[in-house]
PDB file of N, CA and C in Angstrom:
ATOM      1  N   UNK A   1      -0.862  16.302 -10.037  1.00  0.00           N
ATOM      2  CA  UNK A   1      -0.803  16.806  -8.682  1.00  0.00           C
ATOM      3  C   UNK A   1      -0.398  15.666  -7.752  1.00  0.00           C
ATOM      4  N   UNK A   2       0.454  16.104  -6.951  1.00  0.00           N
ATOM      5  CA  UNK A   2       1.021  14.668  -5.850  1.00  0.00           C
ATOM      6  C   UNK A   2      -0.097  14.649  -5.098  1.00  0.00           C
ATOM      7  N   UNK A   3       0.030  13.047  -5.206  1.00  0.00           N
ATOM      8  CA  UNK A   3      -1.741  12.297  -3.855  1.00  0.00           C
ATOM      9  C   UNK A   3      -0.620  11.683  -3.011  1.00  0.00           C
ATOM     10  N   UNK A   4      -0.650  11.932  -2.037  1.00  0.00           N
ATOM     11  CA  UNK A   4      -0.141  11.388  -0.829  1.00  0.00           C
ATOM     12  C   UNK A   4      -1.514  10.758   0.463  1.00  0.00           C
ATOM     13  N   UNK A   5      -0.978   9.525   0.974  1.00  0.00           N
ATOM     14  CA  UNK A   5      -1.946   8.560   2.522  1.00  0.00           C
ATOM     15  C   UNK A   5      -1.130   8.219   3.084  1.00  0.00           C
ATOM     16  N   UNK A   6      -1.467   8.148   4.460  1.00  0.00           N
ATOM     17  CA  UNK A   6      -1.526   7.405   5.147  1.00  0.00           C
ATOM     18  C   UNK A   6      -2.573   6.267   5.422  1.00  0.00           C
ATOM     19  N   UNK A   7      -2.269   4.930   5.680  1.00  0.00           N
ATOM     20  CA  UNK A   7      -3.236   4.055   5.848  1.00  0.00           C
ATOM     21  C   UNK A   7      -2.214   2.931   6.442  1.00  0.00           C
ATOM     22  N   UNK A   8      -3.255   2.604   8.052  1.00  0.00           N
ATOM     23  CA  UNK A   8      -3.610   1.514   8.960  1.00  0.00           C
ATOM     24  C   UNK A   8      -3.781   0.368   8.623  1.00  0.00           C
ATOM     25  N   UNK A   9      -2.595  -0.592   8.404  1.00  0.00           N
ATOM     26  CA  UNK A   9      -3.464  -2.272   7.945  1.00  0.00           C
ATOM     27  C   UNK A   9      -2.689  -3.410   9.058  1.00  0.00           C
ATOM     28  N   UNK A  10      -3.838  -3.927   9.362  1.00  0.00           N
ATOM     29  CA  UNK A  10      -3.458  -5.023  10.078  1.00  0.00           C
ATOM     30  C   UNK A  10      -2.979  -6.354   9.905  1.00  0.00           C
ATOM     31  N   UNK A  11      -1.616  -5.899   9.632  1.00  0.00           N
ATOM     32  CA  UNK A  11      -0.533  -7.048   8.939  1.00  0.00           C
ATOM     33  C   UNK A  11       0.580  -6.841   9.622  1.00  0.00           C
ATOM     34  N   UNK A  12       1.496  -7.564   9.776  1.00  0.00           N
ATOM     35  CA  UNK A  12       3.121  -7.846  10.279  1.00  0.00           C
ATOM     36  C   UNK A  12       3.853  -7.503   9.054  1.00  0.00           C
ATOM     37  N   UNK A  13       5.495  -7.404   9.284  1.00  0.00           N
ATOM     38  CA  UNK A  13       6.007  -7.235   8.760  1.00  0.00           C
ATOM     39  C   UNK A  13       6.082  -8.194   7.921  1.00  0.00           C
ATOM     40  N   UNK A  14       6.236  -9.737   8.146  1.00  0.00           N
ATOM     41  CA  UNK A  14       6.437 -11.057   7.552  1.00  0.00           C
ATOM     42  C   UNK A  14       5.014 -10.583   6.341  1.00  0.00           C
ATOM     43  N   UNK A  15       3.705 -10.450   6.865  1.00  0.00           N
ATOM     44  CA  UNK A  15       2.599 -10.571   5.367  1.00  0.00           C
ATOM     45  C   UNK A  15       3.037  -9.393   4.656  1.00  0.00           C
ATOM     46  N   UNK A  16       4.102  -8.400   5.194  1.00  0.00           N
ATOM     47  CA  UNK A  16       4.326  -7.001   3.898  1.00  0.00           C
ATOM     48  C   UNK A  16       5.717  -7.499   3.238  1.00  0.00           C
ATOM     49  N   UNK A  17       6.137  -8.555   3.294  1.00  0.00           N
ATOM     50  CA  UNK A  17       7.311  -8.834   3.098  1.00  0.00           C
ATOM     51  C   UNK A  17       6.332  -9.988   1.785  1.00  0.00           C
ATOM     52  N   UNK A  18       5.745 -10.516   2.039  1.00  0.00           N
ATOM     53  CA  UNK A  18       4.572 -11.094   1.106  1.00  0.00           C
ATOM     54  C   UNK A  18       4.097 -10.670   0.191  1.00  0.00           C
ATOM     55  N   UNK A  19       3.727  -9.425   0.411  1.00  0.00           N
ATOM     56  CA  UNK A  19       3.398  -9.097  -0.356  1.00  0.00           C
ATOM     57  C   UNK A  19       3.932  -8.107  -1.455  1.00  0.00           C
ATOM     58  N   UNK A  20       4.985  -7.967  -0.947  1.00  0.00           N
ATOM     59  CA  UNK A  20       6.498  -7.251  -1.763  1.00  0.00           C
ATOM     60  C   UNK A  20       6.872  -8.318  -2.792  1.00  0.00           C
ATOM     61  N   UNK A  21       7.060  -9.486  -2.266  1.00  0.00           N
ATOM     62  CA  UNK A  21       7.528 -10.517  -3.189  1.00  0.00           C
ATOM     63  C   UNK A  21       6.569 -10.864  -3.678  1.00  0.00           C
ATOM     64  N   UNK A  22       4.918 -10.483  -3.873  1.00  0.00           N
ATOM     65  CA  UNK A  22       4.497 -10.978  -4.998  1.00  0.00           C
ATOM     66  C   UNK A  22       4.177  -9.957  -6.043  1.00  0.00           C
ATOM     67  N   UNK A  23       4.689  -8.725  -5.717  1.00  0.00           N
ATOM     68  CA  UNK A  23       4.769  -7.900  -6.613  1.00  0.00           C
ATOM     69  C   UNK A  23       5.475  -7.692  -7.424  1.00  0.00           C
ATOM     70  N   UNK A  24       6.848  -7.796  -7.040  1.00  0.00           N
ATOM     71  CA  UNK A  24       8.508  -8.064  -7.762  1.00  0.00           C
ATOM     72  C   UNK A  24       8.646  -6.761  -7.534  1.00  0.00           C
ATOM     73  N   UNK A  25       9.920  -7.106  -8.107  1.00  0.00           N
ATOM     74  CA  UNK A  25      11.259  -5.856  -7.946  1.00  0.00           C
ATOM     75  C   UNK A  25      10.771  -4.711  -8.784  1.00  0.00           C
ATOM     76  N   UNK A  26      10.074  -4.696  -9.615  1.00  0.00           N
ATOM     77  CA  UNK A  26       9.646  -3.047 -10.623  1.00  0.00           C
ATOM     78  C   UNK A  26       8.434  -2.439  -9.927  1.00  0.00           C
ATOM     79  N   UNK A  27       9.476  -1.037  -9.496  1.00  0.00           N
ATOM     80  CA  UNK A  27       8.533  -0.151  -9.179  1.00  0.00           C
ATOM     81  C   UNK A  27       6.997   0.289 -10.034  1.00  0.00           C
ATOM     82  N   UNK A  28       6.213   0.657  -9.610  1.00  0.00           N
ATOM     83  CA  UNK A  28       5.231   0.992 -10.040  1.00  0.00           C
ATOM     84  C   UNK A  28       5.296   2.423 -10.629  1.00  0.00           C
ATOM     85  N   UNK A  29       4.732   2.408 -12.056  1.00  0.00           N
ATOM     86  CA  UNK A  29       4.842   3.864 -12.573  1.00  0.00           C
ATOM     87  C   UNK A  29       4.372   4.843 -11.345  1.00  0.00           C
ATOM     88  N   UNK A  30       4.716   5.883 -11.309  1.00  0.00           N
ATOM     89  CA  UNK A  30       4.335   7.276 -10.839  1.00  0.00           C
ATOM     90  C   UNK A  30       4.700   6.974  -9.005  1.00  0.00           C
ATOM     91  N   UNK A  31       5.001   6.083  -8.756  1.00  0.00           N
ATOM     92  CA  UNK A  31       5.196   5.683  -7.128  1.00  0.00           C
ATOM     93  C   UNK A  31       6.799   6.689  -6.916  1.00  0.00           C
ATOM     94  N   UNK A  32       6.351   7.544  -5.990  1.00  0.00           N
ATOM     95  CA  UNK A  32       7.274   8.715  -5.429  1.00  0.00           C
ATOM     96  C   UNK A  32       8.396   7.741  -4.084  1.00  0.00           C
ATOM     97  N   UNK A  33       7.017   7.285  -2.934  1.00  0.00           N
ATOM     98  CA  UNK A  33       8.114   6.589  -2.001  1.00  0.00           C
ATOM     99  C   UNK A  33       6.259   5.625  -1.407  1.00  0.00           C
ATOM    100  N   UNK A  34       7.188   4.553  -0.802  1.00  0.00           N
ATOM    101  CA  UNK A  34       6.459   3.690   0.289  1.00  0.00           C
ATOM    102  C   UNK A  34       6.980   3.630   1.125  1.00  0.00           C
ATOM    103  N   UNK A  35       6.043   3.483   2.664  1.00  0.00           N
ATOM    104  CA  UNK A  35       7.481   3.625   3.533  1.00  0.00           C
ATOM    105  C   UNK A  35       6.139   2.646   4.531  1.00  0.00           C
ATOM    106  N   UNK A  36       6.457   1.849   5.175  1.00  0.00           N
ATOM    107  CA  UNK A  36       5.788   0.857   5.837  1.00  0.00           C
ATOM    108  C   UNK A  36       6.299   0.967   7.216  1.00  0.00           C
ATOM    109  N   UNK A  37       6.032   1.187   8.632  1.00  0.00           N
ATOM    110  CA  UNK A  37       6.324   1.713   9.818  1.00  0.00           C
ATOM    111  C   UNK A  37       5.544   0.140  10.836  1.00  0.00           C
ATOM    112  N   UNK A  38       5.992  -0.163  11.730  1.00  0.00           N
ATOM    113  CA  UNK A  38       5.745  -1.064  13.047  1.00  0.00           C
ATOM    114  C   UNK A  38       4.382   0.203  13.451  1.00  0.00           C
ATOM    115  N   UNK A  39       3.668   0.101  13.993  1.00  0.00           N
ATOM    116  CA  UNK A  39       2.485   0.609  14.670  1.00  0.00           C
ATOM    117  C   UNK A  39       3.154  -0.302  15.786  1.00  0.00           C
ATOM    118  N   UNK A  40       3.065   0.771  17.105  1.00  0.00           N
ATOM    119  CA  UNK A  40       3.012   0.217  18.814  1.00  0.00           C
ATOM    120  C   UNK A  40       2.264  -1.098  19.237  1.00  0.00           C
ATOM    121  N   UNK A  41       0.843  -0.753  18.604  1.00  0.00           N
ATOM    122  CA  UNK A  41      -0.343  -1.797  19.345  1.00  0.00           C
ATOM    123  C   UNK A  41      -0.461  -3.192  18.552  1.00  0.00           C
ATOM    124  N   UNK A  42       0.251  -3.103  17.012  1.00  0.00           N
ATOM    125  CA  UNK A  42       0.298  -4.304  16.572  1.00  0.00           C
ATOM    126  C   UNK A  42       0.250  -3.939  14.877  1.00  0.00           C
ATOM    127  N   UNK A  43      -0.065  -4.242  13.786  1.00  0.00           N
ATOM    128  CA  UNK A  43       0.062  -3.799  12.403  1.00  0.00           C
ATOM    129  C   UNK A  43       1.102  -2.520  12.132  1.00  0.00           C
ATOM    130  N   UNK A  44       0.895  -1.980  10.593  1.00  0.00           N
ATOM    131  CA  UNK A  44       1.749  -1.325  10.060  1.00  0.00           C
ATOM    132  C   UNK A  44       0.953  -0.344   9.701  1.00  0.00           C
ATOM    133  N   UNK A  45       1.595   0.694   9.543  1.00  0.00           N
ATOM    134  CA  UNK A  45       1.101   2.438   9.138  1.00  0.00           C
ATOM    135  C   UNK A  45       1.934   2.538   7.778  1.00  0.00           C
ATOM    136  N   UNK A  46       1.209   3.124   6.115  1.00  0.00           N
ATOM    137  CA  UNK A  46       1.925   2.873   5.041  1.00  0.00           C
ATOM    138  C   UNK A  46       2.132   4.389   5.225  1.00  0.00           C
ATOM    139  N   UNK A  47       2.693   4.984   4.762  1.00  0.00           N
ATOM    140  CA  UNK A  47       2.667   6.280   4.023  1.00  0.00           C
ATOM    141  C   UNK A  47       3.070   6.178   2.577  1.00  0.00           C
ATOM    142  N   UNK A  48       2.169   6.642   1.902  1.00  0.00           N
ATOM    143  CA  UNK A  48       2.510   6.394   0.466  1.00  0.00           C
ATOM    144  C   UNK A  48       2.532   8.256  -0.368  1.00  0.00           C
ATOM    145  N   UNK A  49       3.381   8.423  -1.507  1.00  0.00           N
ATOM    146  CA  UNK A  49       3.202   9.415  -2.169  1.00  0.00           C
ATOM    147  C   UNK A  49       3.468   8.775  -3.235  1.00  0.00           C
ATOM    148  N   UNK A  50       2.165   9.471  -4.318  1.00  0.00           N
ATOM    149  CA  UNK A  50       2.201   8.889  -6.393  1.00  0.00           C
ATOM    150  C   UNK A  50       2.778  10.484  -6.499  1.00  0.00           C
ATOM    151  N   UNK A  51       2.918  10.108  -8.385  1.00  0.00           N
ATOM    152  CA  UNK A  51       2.668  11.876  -8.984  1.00  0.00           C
ATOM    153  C   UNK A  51       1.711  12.126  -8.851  1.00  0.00           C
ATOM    154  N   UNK A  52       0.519  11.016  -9.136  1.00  0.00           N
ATOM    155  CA  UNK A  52      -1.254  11.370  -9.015  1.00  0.00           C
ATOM    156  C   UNK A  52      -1.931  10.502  -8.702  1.00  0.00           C
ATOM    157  N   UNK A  53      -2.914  10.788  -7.964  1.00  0.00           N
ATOM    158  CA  UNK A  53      -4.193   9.584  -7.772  1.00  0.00           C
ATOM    159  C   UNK A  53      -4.471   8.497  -8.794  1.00  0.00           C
ATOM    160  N   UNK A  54      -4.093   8.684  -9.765  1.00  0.00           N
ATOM    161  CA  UNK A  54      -4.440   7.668 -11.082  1.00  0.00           C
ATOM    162  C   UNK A  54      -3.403   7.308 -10.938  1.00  0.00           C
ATOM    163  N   UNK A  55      -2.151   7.465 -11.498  1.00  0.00           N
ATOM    164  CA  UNK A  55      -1.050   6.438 -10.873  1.00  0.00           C
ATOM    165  C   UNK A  55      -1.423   5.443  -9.728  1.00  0.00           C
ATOM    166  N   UNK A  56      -1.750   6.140  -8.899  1.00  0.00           N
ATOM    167  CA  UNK A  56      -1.945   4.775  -7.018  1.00  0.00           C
ATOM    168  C   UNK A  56      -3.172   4.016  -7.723  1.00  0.00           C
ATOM    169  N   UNK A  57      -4.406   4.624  -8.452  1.00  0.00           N
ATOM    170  CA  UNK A  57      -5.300   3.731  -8.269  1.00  0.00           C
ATOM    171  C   UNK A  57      -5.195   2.593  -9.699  1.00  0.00           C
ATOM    172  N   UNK A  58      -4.256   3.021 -10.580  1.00  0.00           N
ATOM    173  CA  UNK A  58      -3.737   1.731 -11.375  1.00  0.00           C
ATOM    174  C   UNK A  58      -3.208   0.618 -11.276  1.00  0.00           C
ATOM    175  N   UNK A  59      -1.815   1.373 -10.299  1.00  0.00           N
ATOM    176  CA  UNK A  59      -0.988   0.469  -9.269  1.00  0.00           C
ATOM    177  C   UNK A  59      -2.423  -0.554  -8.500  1.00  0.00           C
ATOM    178  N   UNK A  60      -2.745   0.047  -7.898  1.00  0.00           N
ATOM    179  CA  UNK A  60      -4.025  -1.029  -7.040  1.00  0.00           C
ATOM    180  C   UNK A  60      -4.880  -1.533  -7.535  1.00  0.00           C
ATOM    181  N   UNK A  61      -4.976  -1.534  -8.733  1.00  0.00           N
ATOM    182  CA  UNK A  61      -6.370  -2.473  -9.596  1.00  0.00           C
ATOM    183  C   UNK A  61      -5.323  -3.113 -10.167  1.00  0.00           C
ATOM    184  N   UNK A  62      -4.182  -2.978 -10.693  1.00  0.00           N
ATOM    185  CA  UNK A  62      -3.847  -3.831 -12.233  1.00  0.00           C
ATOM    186  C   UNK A  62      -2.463  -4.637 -10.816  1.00  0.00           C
ATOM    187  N   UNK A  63      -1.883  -4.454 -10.240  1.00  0.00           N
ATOM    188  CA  UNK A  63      -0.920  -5.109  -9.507  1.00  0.00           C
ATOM    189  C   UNK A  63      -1.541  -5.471  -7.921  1.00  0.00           C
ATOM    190  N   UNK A  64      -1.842  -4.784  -7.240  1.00  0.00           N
ATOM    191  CA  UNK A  64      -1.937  -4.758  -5.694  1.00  0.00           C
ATOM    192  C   UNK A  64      -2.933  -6.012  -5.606  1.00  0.00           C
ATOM    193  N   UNK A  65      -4.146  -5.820  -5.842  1.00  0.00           N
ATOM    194  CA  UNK A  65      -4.928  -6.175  -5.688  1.00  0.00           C
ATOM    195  C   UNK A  65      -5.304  -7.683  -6.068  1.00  0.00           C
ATOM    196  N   UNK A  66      -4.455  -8.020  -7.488  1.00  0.00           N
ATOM    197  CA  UNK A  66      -4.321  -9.553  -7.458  1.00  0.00           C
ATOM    198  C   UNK A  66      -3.973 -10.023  -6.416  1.00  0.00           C
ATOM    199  N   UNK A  67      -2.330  -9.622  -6.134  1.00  0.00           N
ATOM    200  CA  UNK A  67      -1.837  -9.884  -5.266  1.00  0.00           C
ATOM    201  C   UNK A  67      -2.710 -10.193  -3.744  1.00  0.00           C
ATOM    202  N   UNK A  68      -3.026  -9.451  -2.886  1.00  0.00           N
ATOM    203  CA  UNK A  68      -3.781  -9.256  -2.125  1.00  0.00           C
ATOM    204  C   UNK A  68      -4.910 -10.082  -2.379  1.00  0.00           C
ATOM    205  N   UNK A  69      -5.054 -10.268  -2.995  1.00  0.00           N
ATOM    206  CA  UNK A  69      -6.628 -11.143  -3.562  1.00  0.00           C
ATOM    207  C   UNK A  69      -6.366 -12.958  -2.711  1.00  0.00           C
ATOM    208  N   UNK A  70      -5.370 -12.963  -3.594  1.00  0.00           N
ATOM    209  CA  UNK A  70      -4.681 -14.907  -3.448  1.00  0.00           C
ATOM    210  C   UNK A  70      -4.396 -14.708  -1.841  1.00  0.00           C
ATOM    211  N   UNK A  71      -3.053 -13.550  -1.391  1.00  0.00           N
ATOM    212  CA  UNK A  71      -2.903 -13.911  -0.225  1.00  0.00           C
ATOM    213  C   UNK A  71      -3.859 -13.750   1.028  1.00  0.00           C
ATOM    214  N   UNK A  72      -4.939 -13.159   0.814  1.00  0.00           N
ATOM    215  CA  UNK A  72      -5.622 -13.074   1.626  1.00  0.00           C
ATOM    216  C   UNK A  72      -6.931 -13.932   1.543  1.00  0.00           C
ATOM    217  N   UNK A  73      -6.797 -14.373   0.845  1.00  0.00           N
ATOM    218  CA  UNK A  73      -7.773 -15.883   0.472  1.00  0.00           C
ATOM    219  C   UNK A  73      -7.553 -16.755   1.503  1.00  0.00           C
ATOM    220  N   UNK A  74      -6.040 -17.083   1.351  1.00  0.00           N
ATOM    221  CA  UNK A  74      -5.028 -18.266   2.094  1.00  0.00           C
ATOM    222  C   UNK A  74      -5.549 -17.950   3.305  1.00  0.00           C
ATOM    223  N   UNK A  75      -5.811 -16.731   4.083  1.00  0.00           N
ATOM    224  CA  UNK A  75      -6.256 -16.084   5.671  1.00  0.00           C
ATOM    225  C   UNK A  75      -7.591 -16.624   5.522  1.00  0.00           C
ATOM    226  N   UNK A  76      -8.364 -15.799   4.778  1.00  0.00           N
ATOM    227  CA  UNK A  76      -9.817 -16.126   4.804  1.00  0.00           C
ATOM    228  C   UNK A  76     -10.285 -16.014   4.109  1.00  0.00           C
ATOM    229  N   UNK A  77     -10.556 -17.113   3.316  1.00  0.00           N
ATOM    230  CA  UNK A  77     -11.122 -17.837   2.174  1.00  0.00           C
ATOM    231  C   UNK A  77     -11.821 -16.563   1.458  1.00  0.00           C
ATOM    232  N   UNK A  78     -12.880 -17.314   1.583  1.00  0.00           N
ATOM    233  CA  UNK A  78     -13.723 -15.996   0.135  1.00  0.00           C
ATOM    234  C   UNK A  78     -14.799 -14.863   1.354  1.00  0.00           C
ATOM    235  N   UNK A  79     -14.690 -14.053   2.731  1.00  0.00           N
ATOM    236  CA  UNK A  79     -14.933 -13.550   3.125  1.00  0.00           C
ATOM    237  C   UNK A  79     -13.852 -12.655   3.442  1.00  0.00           C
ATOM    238  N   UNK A  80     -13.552 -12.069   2.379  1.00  0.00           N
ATOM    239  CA  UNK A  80     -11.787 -10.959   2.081  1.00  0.00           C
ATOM    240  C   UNK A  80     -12.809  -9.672   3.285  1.00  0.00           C
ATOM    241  N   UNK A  81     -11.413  -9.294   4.230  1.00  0.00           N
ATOM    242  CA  UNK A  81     -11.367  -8.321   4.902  1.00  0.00           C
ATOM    243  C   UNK A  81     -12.088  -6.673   4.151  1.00  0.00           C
ATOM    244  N   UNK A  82     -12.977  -5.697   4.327  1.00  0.00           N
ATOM    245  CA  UNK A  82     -12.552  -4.708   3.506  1.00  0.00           C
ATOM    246  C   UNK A  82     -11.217  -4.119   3.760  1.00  0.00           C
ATOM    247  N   UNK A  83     -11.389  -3.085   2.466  1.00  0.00           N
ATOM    248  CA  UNK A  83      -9.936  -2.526   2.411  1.00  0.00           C
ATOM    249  C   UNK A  83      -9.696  -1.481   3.817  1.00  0.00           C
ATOM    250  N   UNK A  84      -8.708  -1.135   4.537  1.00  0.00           N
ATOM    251  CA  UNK A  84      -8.332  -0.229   5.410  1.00  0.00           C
ATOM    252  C   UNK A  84      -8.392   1.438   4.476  1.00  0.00           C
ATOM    253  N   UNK A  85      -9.168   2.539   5.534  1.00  0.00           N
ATOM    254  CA  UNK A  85      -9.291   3.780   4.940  1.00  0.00           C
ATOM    255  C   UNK A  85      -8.143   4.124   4.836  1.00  0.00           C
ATOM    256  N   UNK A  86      -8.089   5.402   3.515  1.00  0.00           N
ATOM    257  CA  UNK A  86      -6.755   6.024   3.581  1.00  0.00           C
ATOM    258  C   UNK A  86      -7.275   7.291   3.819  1.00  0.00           C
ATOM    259  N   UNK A  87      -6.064   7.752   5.160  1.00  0.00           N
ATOM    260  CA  UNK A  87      -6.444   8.823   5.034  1.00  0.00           C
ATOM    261  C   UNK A  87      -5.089   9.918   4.380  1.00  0.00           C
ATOM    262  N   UNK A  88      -6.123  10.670   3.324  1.00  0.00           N
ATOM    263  CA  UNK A  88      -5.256  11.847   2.732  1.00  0.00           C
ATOM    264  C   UNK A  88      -4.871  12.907   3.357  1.00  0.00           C
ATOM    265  N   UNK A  89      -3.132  13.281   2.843  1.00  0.00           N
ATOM    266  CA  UNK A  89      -1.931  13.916   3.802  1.00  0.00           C
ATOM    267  C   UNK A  89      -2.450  15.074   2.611  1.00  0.00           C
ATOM    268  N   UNK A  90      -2.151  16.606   2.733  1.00  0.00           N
ATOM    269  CA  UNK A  90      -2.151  17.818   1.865  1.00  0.00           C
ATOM    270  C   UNK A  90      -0.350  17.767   2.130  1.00  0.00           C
ATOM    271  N   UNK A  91      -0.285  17.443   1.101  1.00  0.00           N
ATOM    272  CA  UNK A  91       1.078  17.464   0.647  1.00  0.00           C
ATOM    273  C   UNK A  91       1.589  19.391   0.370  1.00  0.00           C
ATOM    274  N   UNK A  92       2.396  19.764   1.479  1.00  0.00           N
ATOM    275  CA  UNK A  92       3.067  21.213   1.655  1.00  0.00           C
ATOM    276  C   UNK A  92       3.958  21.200   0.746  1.00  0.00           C
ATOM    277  N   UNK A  93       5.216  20.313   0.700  1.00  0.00           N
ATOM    278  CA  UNK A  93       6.539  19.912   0.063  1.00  0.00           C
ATOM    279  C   UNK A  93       6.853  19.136  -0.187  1.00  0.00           C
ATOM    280  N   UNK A  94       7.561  18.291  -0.952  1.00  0.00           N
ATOM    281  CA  UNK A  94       8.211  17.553  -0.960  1.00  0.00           C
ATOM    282  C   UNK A  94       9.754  17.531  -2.236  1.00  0.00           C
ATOM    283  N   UNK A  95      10.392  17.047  -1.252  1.00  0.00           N
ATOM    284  CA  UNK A  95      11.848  17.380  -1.652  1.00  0.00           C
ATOM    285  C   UNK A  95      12.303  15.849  -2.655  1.00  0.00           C
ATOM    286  N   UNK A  96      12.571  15.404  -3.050  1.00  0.00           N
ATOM    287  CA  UNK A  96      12.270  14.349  -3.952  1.00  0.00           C
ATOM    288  C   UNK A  96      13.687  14.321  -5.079  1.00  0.00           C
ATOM    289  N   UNK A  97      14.623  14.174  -4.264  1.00  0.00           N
ATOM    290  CA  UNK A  97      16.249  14.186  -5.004  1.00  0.00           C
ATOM    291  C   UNK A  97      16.311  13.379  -6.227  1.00  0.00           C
TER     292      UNK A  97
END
């Protein structure tokens, strides 16, 4: 079943550009689209769609989360931010060429 979020994180484009490159160039199994947006007041809005919740939450334990781990160390040491909520979209359609 497609899991689709939105989720609020308070980062610039420069730390999502960071964190792209420490992921590399191979997509993540079951990852449909990412789409990373400027927010007005300051951070980025993700919208994400998997095929399924287990897809996203593999992607985020076995890749994301290293990642995220080191670079957000470099910010603040060993008092890591929690994670930003996601909130879940009820996916109506999606057209997916």
């Amino acid at each position: 079943m497609t899991y689709a979020f939105t989720q609020d994180v308070p980062i610039d484009a420069t730390f999502h550009e960071r964190i792209m490159h420490g992921l590399g160039d191979e997509p993540p199994a079951g990852l449909i689209m990412h789409l990373a947006t400027e927010l007005p007041d300051g951070g980025l809005r993700y919208v994400d769609v998997w095929e399924t919740e287990a897809d996203c939450d593999r992607f985020i334990e076995e890749r994301l989360h290293p990642v995220m781990s080191h670079l957000l160390a470099d910010v603040f040491g060993d008092n890591l931010p929690p994670e930003p909520e996601r909130q879940l979209l009820k996916v109506a359609h999606l057209w997916n060429p």
